[in-house]
N, C-alpha and C. Protein backbone atom coordinates (compact mmCIF):
# COMPACT_ATOMS: atom_id res chain seq x y z
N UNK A 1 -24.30 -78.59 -94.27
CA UNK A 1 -23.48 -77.52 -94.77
C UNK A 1 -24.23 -76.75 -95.85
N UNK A 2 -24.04 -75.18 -95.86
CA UNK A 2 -24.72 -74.63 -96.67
C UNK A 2 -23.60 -74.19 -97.58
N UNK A 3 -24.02 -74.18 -98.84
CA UNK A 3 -23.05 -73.76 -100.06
C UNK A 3 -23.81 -72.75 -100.81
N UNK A 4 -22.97 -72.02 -101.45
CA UNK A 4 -23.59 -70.77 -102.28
C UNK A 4 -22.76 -70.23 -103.14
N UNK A 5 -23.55 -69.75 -104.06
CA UNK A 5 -23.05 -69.58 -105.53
C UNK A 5 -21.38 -67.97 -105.41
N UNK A 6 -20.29 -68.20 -105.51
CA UNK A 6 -19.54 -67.63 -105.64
C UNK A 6 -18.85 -67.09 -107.15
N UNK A 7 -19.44 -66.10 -107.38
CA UNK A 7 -18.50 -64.84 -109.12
C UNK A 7 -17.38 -65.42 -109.05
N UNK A 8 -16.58 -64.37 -108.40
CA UNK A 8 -15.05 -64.44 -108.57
C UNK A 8 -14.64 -66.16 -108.28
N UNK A 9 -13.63 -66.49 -108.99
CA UNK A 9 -12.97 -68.12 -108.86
C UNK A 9 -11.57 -68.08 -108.26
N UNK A 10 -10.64 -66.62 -108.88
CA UNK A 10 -9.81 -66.35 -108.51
C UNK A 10 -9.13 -67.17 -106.95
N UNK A 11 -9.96 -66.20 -105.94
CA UNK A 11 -9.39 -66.03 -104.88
C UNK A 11 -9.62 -67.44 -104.03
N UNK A 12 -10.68 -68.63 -104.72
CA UNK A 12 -10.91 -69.71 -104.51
C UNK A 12 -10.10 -70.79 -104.30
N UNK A 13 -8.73 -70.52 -105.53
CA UNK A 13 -7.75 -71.75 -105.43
C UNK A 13 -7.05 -71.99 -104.22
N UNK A 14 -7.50 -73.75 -104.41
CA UNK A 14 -7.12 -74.12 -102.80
C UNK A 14 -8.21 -74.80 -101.71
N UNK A 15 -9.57 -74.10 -102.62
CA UNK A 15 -10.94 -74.46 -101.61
C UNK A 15 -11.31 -75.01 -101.75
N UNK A 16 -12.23 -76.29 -101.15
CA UNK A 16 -12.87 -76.95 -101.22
C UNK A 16 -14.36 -76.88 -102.13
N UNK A 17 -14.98 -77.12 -103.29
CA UNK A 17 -16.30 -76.42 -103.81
C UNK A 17 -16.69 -77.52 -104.36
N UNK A 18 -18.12 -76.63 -105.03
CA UNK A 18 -19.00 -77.57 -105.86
C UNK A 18 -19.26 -77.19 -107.23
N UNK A 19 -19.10 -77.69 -107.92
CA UNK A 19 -19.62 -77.57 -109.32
C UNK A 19 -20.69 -77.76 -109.68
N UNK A 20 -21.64 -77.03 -110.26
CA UNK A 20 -23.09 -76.89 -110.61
C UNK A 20 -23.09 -76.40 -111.81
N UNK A 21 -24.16 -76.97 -112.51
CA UNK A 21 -24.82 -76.55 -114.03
C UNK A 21 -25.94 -76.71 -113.70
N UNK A 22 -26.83 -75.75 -114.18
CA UNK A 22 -28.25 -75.38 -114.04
C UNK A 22 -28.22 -75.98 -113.25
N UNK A 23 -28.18 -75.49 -112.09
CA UNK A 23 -28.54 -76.23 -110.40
C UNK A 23 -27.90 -77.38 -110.30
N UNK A 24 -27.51 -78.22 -110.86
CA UNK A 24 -27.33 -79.50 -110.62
C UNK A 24 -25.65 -79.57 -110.42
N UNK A 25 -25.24 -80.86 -109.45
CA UNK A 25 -24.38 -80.99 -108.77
C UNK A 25 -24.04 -81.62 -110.41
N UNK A 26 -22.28 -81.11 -110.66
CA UNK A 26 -21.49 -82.27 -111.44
C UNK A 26 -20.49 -82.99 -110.67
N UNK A 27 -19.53 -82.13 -109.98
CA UNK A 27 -18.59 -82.32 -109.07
C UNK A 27 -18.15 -82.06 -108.26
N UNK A 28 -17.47 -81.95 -107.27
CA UNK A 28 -16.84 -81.50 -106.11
C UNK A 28 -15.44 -81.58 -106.20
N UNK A 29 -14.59 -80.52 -105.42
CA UNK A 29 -13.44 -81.24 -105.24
C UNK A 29 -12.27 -79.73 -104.52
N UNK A 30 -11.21 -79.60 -104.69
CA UNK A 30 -10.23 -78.31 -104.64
C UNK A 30 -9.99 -77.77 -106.04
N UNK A 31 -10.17 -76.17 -106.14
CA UNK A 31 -9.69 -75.71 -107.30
C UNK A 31 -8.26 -75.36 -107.07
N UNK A 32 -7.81 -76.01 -108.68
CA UNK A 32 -6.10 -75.69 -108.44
C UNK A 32 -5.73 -74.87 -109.09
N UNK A 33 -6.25 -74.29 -110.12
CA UNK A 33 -5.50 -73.51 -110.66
C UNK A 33 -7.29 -72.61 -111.62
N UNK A 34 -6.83 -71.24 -112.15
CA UNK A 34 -8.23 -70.48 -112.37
C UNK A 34 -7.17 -69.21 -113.40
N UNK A 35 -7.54 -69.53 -114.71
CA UNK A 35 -7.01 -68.87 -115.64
C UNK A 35 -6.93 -66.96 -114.88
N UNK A 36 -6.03 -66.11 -115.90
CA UNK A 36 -6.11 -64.70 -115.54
C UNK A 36 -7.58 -63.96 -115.68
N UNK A 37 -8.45 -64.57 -116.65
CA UNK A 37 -9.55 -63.73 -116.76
C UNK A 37 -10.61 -64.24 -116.30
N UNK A 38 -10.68 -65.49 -115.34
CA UNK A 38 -11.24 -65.95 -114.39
C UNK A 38 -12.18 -66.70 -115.28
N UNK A 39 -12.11 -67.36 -116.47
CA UNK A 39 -13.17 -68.23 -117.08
C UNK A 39 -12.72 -69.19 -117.26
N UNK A 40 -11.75 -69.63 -117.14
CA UNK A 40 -11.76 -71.26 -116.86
C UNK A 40 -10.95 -72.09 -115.60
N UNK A 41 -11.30 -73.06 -114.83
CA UNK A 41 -10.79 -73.24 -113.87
C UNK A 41 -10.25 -74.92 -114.04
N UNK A 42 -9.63 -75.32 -113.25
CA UNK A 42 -9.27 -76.91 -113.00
C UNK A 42 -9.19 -77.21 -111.62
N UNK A 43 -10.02 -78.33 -111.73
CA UNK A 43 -10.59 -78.75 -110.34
C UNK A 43 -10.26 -80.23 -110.37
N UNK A 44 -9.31 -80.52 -108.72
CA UNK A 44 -8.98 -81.31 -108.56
C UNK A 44 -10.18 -81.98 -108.10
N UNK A 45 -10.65 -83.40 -108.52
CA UNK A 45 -12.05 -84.22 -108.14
C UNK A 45 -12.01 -84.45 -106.90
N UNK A 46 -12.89 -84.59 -106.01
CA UNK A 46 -13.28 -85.32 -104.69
C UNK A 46 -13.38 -86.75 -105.04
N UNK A 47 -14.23 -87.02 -106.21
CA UNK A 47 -14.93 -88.27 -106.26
C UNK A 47 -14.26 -89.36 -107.21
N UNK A 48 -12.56 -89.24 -106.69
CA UNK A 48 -11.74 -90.25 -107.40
C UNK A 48 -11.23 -90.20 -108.50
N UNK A 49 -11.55 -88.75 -109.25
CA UNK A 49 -11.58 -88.60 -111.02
C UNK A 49 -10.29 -87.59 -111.04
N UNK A 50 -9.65 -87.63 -111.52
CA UNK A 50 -8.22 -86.80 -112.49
C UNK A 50 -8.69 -85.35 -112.27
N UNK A 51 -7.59 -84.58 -112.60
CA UNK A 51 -8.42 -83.24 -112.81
C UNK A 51 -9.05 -83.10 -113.89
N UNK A 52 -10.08 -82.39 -114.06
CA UNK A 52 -10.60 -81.63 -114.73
C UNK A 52 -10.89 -80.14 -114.94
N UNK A 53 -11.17 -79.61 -116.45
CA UNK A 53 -11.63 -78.22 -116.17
C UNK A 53 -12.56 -77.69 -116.72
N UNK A 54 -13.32 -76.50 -116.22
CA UNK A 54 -14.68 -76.07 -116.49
C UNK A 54 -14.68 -75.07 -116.84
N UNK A 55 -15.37 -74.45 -118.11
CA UNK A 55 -15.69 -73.44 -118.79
C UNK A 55 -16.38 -72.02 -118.33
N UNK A 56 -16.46 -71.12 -117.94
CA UNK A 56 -17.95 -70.13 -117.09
C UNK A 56 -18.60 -69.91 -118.73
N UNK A 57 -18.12 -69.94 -119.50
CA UNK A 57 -19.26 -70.09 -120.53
C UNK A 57 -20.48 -71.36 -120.59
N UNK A 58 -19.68 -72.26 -120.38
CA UNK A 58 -20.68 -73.79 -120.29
C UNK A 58 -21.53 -73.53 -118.96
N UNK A 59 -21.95 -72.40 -118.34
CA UNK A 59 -23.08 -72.12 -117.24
C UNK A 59 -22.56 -72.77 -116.06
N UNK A 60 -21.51 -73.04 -115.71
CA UNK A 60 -20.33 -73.30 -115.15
C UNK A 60 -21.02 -72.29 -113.56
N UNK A 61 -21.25 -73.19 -112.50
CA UNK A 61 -21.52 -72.14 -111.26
C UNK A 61 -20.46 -72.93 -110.41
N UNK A 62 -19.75 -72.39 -109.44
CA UNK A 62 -18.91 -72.60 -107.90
C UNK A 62 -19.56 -72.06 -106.80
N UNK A 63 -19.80 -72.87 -106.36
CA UNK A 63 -20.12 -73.10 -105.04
C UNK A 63 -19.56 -73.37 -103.65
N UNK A 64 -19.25 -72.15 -102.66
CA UNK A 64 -18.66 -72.59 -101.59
C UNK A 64 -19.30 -72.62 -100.73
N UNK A 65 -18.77 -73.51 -99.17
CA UNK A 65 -19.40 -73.34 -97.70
C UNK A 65 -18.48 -72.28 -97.08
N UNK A 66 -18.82 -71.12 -96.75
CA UNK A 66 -18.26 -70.25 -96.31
C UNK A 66 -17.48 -71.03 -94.89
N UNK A 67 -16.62 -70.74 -94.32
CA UNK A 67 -16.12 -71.40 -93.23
C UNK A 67 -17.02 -71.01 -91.96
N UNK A 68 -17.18 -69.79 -91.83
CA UNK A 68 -17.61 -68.46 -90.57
C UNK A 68 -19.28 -69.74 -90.40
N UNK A 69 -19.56 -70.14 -91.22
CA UNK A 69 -21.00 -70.65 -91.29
C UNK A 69 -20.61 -71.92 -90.79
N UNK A 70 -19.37 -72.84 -90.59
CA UNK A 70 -19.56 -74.08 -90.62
C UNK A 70 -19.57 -74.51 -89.20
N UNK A 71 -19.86 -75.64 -88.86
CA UNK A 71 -19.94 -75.89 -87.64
C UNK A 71 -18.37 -76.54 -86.90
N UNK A 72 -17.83 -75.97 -87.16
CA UNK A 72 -16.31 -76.84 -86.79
C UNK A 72 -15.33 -76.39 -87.86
């Protein structure tokens, strides 16, 4: 699966993504909810953990697999 860096967070809640800081994977999971001015989000974990939420100031990147790209 290919993933790629997505701006807007908005229109995200609900999707499946990745969380990245300077390139690097922190987490995965569904975003549930993505403040009005689109800088902070809460992301339900994939990897067993509570929600959490992430800053776009803290270099904060989302990452989706577009669907149209996926194989199934």
């Amino acid at each position: 699966m290919a993933y790629h860096p997505h701006e807007d967070w908005k229109p995200l809640v609900g999707q499946w993504v990745q969380i990245r800081v300077s390139g690097g994977l922190v987490d995965q999971g569904t975003i549930d909810d993505v403040t009005q001015d689109n800088d902070v989000l809460w992301l339900q974990a994939g990897w067993g953990q509570n929600r959490r939420l992430f800053l776009r100031n803290d270099r904060v990147e989302v990452w989706i697999n577009y669907k149209w790209e996926s194989n199934g």
